[in-house]
Protein backbone atom coordinates (compact mmCIF):
# COMPACT_ATOMS: atom_id res chain seq x y z
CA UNK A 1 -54.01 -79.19 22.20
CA UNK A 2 -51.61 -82.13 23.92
CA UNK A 3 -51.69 -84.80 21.29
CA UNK A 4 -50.56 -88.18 23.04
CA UNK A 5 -48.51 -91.50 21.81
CA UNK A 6 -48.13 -94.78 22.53
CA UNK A 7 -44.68 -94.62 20.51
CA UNK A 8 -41.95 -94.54 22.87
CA UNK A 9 -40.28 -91.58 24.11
CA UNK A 10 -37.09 -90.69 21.45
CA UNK A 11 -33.49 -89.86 22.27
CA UNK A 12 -31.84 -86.52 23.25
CA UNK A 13 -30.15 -86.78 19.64
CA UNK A 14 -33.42 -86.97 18.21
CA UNK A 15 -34.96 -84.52 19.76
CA UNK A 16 -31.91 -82.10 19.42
CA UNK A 17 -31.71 -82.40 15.80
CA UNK A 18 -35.55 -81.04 15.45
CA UNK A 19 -34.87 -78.00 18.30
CA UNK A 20 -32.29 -77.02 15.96
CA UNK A 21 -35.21 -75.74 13.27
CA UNK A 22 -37.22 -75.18 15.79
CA UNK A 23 -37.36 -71.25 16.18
CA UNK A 24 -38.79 -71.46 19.75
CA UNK A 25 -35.34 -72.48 20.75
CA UNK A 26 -33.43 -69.83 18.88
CA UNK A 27 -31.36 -67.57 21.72
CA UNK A 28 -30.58 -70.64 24.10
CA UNK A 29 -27.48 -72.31 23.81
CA UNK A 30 -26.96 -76.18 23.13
CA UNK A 31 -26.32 -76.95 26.85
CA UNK A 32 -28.76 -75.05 27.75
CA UNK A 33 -31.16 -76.73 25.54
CA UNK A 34 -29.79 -80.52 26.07
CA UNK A 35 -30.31 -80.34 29.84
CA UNK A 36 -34.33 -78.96 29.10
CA UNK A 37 -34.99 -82.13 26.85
CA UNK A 38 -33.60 -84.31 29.61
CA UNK A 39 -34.95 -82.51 32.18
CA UNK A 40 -38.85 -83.32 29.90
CA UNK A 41 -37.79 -86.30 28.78
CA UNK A 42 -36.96 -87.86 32.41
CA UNK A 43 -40.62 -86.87 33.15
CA UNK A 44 -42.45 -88.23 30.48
CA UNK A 45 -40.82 -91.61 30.16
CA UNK A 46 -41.89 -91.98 33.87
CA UNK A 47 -45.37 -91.43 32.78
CA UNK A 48 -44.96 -93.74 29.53
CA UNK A 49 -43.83 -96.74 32.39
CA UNK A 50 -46.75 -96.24 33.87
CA UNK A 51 -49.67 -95.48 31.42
CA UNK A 52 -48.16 -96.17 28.08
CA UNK A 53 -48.49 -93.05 26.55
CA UNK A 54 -46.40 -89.83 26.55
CA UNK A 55 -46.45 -86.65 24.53
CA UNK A 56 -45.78 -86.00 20.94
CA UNK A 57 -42.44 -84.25 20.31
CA UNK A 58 -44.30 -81.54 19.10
CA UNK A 59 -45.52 -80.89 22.76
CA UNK A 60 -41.94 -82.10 24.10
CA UNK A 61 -40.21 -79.97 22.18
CA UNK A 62 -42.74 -76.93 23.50
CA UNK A 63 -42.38 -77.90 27.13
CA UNK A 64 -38.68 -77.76 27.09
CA UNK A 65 -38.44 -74.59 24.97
CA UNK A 66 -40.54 -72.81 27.95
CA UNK A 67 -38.14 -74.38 30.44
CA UNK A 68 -35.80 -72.96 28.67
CA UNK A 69 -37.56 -69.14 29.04
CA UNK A 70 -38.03 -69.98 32.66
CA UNK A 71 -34.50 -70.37 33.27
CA UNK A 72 -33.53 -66.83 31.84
CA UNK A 73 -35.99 -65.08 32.34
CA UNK A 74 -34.46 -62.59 35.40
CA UNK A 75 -36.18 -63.84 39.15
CA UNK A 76 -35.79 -60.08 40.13
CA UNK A 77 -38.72 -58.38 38.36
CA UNK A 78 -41.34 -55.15 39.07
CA UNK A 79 -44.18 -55.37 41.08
CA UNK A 80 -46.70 -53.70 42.37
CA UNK A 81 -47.08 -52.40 45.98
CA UNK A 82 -50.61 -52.25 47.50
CA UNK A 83 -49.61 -53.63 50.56
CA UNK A 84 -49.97 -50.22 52.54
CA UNK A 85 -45.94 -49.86 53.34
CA UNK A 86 -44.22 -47.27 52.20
CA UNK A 87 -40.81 -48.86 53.41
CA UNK A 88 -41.59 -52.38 52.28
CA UNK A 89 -38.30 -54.17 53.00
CA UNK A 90 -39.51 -57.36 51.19
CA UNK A 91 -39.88 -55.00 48.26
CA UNK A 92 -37.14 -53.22 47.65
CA UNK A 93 -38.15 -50.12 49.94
CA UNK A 94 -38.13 -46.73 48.85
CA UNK A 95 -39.25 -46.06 44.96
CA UNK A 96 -35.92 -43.72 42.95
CA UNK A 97 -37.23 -40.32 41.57
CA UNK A 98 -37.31 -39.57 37.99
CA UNK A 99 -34.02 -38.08 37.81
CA UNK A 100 -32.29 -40.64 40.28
CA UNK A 101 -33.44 -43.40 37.72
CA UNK A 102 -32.00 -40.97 34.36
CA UNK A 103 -28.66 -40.68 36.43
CA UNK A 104 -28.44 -44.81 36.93
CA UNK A 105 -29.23 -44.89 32.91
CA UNK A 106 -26.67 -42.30 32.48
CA UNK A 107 -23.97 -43.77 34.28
CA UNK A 108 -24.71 -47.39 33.40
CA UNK A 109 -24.45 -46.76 29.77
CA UNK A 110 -20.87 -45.29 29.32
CA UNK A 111 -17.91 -45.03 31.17
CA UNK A 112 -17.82 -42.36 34.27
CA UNK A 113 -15.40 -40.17 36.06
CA UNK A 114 -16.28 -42.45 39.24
CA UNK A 115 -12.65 -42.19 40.67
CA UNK A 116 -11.45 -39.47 38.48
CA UNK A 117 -10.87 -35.49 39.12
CA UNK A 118 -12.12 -33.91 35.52
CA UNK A 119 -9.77 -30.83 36.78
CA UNK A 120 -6.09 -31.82 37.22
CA UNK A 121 -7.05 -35.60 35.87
CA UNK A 122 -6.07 -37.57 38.84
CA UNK A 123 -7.15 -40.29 40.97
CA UNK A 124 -10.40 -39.21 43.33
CA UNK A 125 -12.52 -40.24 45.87
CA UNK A 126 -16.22 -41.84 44.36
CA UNK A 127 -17.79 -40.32 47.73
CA UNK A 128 -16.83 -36.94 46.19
CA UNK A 129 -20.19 -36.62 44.54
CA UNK A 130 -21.98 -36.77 47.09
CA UNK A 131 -19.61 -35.70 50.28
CA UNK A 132 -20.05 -32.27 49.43
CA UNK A 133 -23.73 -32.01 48.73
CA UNK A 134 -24.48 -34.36 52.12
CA UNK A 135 -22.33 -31.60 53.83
CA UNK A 136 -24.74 -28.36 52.51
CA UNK A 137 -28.02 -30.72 53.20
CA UNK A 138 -27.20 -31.34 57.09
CA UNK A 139 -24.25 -28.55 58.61
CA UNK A 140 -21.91 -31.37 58.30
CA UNK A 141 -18.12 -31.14 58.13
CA UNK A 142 -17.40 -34.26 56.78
CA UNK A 143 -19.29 -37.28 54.83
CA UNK A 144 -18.93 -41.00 53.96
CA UNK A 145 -20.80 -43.12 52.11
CA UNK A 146 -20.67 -47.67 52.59
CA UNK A 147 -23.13 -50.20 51.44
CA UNK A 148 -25.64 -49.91 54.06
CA UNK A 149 -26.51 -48.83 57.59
CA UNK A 150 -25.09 -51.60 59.02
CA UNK A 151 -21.87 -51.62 57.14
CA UNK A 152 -21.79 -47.89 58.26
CA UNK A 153 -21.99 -48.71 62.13
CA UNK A 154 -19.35 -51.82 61.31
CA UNK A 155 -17.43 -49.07 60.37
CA UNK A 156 -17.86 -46.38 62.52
CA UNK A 157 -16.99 -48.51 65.51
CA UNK A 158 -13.88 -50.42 63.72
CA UNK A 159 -12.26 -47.20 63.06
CA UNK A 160 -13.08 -45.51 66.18
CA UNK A 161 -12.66 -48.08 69.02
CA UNK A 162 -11.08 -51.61 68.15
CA UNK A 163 -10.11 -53.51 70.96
CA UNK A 164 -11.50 -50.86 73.15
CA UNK A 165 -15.16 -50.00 74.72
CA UNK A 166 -18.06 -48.92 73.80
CA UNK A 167 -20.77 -47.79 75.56
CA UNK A 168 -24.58 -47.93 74.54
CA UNK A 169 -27.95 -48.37 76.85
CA UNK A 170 -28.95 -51.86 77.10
CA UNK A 171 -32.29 -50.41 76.19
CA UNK A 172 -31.14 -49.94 72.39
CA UNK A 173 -29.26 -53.48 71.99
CA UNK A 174 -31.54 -54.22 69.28
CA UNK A 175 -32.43 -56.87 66.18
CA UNK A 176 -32.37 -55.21 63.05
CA UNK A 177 -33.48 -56.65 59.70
CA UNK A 178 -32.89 -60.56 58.89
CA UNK A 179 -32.13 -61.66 62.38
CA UNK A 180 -29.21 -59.56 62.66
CA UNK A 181 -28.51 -57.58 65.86
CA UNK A 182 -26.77 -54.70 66.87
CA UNK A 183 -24.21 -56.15 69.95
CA UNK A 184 -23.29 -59.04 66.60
CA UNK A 185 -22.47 -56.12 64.24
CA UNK A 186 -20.66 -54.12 67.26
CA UNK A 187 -18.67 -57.50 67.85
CA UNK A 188 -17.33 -57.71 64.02
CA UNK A 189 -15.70 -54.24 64.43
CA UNK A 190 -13.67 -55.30 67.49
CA UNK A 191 -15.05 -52.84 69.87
CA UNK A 192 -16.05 -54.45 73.47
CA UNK A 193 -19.88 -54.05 73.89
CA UNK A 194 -20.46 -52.29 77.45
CA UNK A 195 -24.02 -52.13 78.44
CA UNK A 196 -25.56 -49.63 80.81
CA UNK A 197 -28.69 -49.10 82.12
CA UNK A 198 -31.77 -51.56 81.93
CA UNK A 199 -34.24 -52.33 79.25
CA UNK A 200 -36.78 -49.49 80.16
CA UNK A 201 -34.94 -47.33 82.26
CA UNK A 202 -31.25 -45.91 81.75
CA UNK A 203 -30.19 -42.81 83.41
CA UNK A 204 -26.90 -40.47 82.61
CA UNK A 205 -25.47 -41.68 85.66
CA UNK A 206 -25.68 -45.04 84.06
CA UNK A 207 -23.39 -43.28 81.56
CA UNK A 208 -21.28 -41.85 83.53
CA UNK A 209 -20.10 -44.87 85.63
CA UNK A 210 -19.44 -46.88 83.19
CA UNK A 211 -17.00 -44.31 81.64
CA UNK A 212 -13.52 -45.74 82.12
CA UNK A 213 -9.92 -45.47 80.64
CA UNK A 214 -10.58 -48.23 78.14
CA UNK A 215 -13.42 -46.06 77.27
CA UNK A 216 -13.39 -45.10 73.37
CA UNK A 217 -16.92 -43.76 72.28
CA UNK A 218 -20.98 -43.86 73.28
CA UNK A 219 -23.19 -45.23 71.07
CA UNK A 220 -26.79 -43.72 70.81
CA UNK A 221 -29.61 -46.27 69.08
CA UNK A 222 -32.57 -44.45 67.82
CA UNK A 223 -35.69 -46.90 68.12
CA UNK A 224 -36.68 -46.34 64.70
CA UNK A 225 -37.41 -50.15 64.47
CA UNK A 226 -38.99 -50.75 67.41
CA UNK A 227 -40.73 -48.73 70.95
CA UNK A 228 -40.59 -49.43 74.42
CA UNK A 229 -43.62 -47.81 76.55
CA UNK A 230 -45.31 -47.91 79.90
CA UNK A 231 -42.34 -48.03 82.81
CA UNK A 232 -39.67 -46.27 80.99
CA UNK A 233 -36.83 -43.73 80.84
CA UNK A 234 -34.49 -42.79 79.18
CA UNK A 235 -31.75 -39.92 78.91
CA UNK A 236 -31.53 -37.17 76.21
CA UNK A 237 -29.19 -36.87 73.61
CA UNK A 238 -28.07 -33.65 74.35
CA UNK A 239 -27.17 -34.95 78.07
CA UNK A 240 -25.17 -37.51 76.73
CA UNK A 241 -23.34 -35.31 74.33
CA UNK A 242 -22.62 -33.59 77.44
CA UNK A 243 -21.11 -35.82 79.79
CA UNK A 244 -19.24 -38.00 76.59
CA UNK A 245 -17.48 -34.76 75.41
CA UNK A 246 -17.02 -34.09 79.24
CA UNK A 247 -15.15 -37.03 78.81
CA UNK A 248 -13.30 -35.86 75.68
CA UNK A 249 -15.11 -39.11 74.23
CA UNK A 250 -17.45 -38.94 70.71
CA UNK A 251 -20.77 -39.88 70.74
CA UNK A 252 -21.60 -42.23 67.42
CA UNK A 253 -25.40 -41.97 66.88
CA UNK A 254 -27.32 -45.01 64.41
CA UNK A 255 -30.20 -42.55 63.35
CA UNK A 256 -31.35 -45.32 61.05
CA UNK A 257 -34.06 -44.02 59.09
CA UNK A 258 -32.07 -40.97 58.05
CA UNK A 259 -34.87 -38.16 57.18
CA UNK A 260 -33.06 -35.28 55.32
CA UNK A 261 -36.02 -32.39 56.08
CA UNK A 262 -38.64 -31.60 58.77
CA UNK A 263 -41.63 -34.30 58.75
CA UNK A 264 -43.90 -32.03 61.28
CA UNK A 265 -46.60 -32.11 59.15
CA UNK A 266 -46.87 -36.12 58.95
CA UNK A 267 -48.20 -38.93 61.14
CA UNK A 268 -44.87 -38.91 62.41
CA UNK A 269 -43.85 -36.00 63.06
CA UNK A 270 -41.43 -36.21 66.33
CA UNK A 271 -39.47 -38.50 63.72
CA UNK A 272 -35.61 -37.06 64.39
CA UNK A 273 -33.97 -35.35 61.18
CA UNK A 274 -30.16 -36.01 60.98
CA UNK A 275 -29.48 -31.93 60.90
CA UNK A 276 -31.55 -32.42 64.53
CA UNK A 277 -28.93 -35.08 65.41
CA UNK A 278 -25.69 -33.14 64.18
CA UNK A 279 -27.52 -30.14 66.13
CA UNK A 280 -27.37 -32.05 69.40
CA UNK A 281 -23.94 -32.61 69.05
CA UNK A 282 -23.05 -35.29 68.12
CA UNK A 283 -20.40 -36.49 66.25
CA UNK A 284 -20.56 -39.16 63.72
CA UNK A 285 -24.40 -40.01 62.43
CA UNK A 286 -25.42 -43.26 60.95
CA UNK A 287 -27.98 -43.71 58.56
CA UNK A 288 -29.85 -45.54 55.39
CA UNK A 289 -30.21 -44.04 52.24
CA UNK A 290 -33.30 -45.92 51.20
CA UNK A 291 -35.86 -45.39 53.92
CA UNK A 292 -36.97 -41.60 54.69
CA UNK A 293 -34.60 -40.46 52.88
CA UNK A 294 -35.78 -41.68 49.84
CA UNK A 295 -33.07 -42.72 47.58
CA UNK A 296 -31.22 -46.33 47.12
CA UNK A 297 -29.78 -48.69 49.02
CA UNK A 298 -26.74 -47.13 51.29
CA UNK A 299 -25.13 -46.58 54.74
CA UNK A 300 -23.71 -42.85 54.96
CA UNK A 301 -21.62 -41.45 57.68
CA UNK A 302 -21.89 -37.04 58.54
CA UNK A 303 -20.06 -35.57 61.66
CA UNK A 304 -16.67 -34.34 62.26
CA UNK A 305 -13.47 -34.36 60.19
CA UNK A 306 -11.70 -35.70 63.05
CA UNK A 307 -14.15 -38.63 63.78
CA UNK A 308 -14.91 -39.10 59.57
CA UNK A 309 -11.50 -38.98 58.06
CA UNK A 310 -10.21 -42.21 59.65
CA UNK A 311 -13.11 -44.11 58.58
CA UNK A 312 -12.15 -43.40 55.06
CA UNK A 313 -8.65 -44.66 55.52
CA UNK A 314 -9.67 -47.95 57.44
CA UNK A 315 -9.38 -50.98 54.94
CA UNK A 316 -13.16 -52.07 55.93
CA UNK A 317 -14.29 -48.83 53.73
CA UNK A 318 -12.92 -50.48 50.94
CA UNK A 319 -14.81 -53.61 51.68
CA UNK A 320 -18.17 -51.91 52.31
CA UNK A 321 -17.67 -49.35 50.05
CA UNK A 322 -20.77 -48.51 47.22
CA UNK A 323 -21.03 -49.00 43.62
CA UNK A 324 -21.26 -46.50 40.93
CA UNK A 325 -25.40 -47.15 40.73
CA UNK A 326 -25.51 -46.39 43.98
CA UNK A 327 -24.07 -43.17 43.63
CA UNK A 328 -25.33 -41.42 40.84
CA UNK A 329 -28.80 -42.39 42.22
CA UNK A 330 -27.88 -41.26 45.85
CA UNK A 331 -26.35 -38.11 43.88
CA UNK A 332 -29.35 -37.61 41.75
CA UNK A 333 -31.33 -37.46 44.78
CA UNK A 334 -29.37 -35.09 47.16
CA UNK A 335 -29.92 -32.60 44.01
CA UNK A 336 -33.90 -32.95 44.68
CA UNK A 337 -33.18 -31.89 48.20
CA UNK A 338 -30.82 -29.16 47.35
CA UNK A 339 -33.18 -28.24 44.49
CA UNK A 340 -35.97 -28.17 47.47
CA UNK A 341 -38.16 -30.48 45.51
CA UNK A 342 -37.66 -33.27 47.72
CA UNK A 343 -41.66 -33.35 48.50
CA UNK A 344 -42.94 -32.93 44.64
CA UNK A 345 -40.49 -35.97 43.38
CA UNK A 346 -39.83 -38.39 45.88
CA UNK A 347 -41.82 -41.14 46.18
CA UNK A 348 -41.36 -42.27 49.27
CA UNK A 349 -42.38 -38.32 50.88
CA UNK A 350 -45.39 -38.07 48.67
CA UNK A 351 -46.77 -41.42 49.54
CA UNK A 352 -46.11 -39.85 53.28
CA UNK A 353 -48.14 -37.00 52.55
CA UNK A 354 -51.05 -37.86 50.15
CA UNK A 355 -54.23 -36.29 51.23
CA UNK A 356 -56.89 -38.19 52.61
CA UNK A 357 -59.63 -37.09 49.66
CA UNK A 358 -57.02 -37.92 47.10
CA UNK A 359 -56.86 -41.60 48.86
CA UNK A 360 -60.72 -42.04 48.56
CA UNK A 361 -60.96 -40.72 45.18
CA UNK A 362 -58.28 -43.61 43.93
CA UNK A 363 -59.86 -46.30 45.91
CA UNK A 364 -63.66 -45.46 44.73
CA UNK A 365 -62.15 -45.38 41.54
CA UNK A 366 -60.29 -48.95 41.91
CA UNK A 367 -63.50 -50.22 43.19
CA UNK A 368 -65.42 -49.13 40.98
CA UNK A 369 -63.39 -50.46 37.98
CA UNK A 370 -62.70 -53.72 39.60
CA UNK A 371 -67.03 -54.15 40.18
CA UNK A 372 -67.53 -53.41 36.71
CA UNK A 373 -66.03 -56.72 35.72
CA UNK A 374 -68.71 -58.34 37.98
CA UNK A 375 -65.70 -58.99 40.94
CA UNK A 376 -67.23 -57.88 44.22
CA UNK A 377 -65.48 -54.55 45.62
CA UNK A 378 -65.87 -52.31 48.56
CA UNK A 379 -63.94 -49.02 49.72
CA UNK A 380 -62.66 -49.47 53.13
CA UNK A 381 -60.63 -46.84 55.65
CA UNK A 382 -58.20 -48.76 57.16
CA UNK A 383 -54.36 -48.06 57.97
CA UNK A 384 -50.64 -48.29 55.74
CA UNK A 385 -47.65 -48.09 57.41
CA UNK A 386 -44.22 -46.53 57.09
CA UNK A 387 -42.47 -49.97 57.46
CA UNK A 388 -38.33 -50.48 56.71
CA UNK A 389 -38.45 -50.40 61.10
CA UNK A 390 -39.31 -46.60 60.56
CA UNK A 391 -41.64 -45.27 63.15
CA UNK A 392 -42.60 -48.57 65.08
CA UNK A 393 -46.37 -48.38 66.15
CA UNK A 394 -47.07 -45.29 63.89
CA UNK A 395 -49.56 -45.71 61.50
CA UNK A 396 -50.82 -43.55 58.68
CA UNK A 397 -54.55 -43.24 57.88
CA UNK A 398 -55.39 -45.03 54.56
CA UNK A 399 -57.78 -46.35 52.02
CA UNK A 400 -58.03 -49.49 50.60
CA UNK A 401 -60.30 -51.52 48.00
CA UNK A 402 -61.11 -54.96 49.75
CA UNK A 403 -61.90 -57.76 47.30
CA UNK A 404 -64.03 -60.53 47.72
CA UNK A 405 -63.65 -63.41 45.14
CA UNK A 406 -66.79 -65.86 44.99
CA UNK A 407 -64.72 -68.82 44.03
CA UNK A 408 -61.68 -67.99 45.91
CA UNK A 409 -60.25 -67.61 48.95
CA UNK A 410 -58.64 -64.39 50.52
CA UNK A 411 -55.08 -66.01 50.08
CA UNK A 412 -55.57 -68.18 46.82
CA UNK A 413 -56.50 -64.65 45.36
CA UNK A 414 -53.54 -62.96 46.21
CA UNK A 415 -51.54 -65.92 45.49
CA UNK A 416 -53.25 -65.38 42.36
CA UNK A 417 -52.23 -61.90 41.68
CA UNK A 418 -48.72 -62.55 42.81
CA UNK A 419 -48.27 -64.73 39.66
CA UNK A 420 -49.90 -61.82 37.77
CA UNK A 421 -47.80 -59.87 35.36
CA UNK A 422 -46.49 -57.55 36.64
CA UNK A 423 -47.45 -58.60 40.26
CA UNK A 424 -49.96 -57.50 42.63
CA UNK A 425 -48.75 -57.55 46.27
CA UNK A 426 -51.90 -57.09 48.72
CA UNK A 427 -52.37 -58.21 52.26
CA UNK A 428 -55.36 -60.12 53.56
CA UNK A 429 -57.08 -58.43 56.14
CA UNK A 430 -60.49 -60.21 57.88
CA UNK A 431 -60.73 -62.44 55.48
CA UNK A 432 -60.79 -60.16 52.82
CA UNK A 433 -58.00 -59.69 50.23
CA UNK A 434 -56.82 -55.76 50.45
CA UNK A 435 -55.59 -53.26 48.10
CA UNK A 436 -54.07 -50.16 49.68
CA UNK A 437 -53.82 -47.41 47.89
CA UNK A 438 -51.79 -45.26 49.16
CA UNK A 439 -48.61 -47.54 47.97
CA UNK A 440 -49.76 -47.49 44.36
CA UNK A 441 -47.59 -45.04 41.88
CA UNK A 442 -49.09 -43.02 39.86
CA UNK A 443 -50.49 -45.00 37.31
CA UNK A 444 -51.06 -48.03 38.42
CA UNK A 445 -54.69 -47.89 39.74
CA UNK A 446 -55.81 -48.55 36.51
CA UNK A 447 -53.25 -51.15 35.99
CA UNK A 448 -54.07 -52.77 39.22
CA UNK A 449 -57.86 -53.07 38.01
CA UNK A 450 -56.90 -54.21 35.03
CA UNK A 451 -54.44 -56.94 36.74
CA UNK A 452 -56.96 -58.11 39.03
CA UNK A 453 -59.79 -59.03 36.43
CA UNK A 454 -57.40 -60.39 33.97
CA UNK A 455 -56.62 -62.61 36.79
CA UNK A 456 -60.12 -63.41 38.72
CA UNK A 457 -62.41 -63.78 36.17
CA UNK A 458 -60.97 -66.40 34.02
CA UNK A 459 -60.97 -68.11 37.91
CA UNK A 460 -64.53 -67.40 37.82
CA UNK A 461 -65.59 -68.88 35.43
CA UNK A 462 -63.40 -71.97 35.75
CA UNK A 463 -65.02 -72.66 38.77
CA UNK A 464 -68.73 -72.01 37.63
CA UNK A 465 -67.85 -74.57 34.47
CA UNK A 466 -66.27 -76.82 37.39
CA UNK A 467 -69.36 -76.76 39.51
């Protein structure tokens, strides 16, 4: 209980001298601990000016000790998804396998042979471990791996056509994540931007005129983010292949979502694979590593030696290049494809594939957990998504648990459970605050009950004591 004084408010010094016994401070530093009282004290003396009484230094001395906590304790922190995206970009899109996550430990823990050849004991390449196993995944000749998809087009284009053109529909000139779009990334690498074609319609003659001697490469954009339908046209890979290599120009092709095996047997099952790319010709592929794919964040490059090996020599791979973590989780998971486990142990495919009964079973089971603690609870069919700007429009049948708080609204509940621990991310949906389940881990169900009647009841009855 807050015990209050009319004594006014003591001095840093003071109040330093007693956090020094005090064991709640024990781990912070003095700085650390001298701003907190100042930051408390400067609040409580402006409530002593006004109503003559302030805290004890008991309570003082407990305020500033959990400002202290606040400011350490990491911002980047677990949550859980029941939002109904797979991809959730907001939330760190696609869950590591098992393994991926024992390689990061692995590598994190010790020193590595990141750069170094265990055989003759020389300087290597870091893409080594996984150039060779992204090669036997896709038919590939050659393979680099950046930061991200972005820095992999940046790339791709800087190496390949600087101060020359490039052509790409006008159709694909898209925005990609955080406002960035693709003619802004195209202008960092020095190529000149040469749009063909119109938004809905662009034709291989389109192509073909605009092929010129300043000409360097064609750039294919798979809508992966985004579709355009009704009045539309467009021309097939394989035709542009053609007429580029007609040319005796490459064709660089920004897959995007990067899916490593066949998803026929999905909601979206037209979805390209890059060995379908490579197939059609093509000759450099662009894509992420943590959206179909399924592993962490990264941009990798697969074509042709010829069209590869200067990327890795261009000082922008240096600058874009990926950290260890990166690749002994990217590693860990190319082994789950090779190992042809890639649907039993990655996330990301399984939440793709879970059965419709299994989906009812775990929401009447969430329901029925959360209605036990008197919180009204309702199954629901309704529909997730693959998200990331995978599969625009596609949509993936679903259940969901929709909660219905009698003393809160749809958003102060999942305001609520967004300050839960761990976190609950829902959406609200008609009013009605909605758990998805077909984002949930294995696990968490239980946990997300659990989490949601910790949170909600004690609001209950609040409100009822309130009223």
């Amino acid at each position: 209980m807050k015990t209050m004084t009319k004594e006014r408010p003591p001095s840093v010094e003071r109040l330093l001298a007693l956090a020094a016994t005090d064991a709640r401070f024990a781990g912070h530093g003095t700085a650390s601990v001298t701003d907190a009282l100042r930051v408390e004290l400067s609040r409580i003396r402006d409530v002593w000016r006004e109503t003559g009484e302030r805290p004890d230094n008991t309570t003082i001395l407990g305020n500033a000790a959990e400002l202290c906590r606040a400011r350490t304790r990491p911002s980047l922190s677990s949550v859980i998804n029941a939002t109904g995206v797979i991809l959730h970009t907001g939330l760190g899109r696609a869950v590591l396998c098992d393994s991926a996550l024992r390689q990061i430990r692995e590598t994190a823990t010790g020193h590595s042979n990141l750069e170094i050849d265990l055989d003759n004991g020389e300087r290597g390449s870091r893409c080594d471990h996984v150039e060779s196993r992204l090669c036997d995944l896709t038919g590939a000749e050659a393979a680099l791996v950046v930061n991200n998809d972005a820095g992999a087009v940046l790339l791709a284009l800087a190496a390949t056509a600087t101060n020359r053109e490039v052509i790409v529909s006008r159709g694909e000139l898209v925005e990609i994540g955080g406002g960035f779009r693709i003619p802004e990334v195209m202008a960092q690498s020095g190529a000149r931007l040469v749009e063909v074609g119109t938004t809905n319609k662009t034709r291989l003659s389109d192509y073909e005129r605009a092929i010129g001697p300043n000409t360097a490469a064609l750039l294919t954009v798979h809508p992966s983010n985004f579709r355009v339908v009704g009045f539309t046209e467009s021309t097939e890979l394989a035709d542009i292949v053609a007429i580029a290599h007609k040319h005796a120009l490459p064709v660089l092709d920004d897959l995007g979502s990067g899916a490593l095996v066949s998803l026929q047997n999905t909601a979206i099952a037209d979805e390209p694979t890059v060995y379908d790319r490579l197939s059609a010709g093509v000759d450099a592929v662009m894509f992420s590593g943590d959206k179909l794919l399924g592993g962490p964040q990264a941009g990798i490059l697969i074509g042709s030696k010829a069209i590869i090996d200067p990327m890795r020599c261009h000082p922008l791979a240096r600058a874009l290049r990926c950290d260890k973590l990166a690749l002994a989780a990217l590693e860990a998971t190319l082994i789950v494809y090779q190992r042809g486990a890639a649907w039993d142990e990655l996330p990301v495919l399984r939440a793709l594939c879970r059965p419709e009964q299994e989906l009812l079973a775990s929401a009447e089971g969430l329901a029925e957990m959360i209605g036990r603690g008197g919180i009204a609870a309702e199954v629901r069919k309704t529909e997730a998504r693959i998200g990331a700007g995978s599969a625009p429009g596609r949509v993936l049948p679903s259940f969901a648990v929709a909660v219905a708080h009698e003393c809160l609204g749809p958003n102060e509940a999942a305001n609520l459970l967004r300050h839960a621990a761990p976190p609950v991310i829902a959406r609200v949906e008609d009013d009605k605050l909605i758990l998805d389940v077909r984002t949930l881990l294995p696990g968490e169900t239980e946990r997300v009950a659990g989490i949601v009647l910790e949170a909600f009841i004690p609001a209950k009855m609040t409100r009822r004591t309130r009223n």
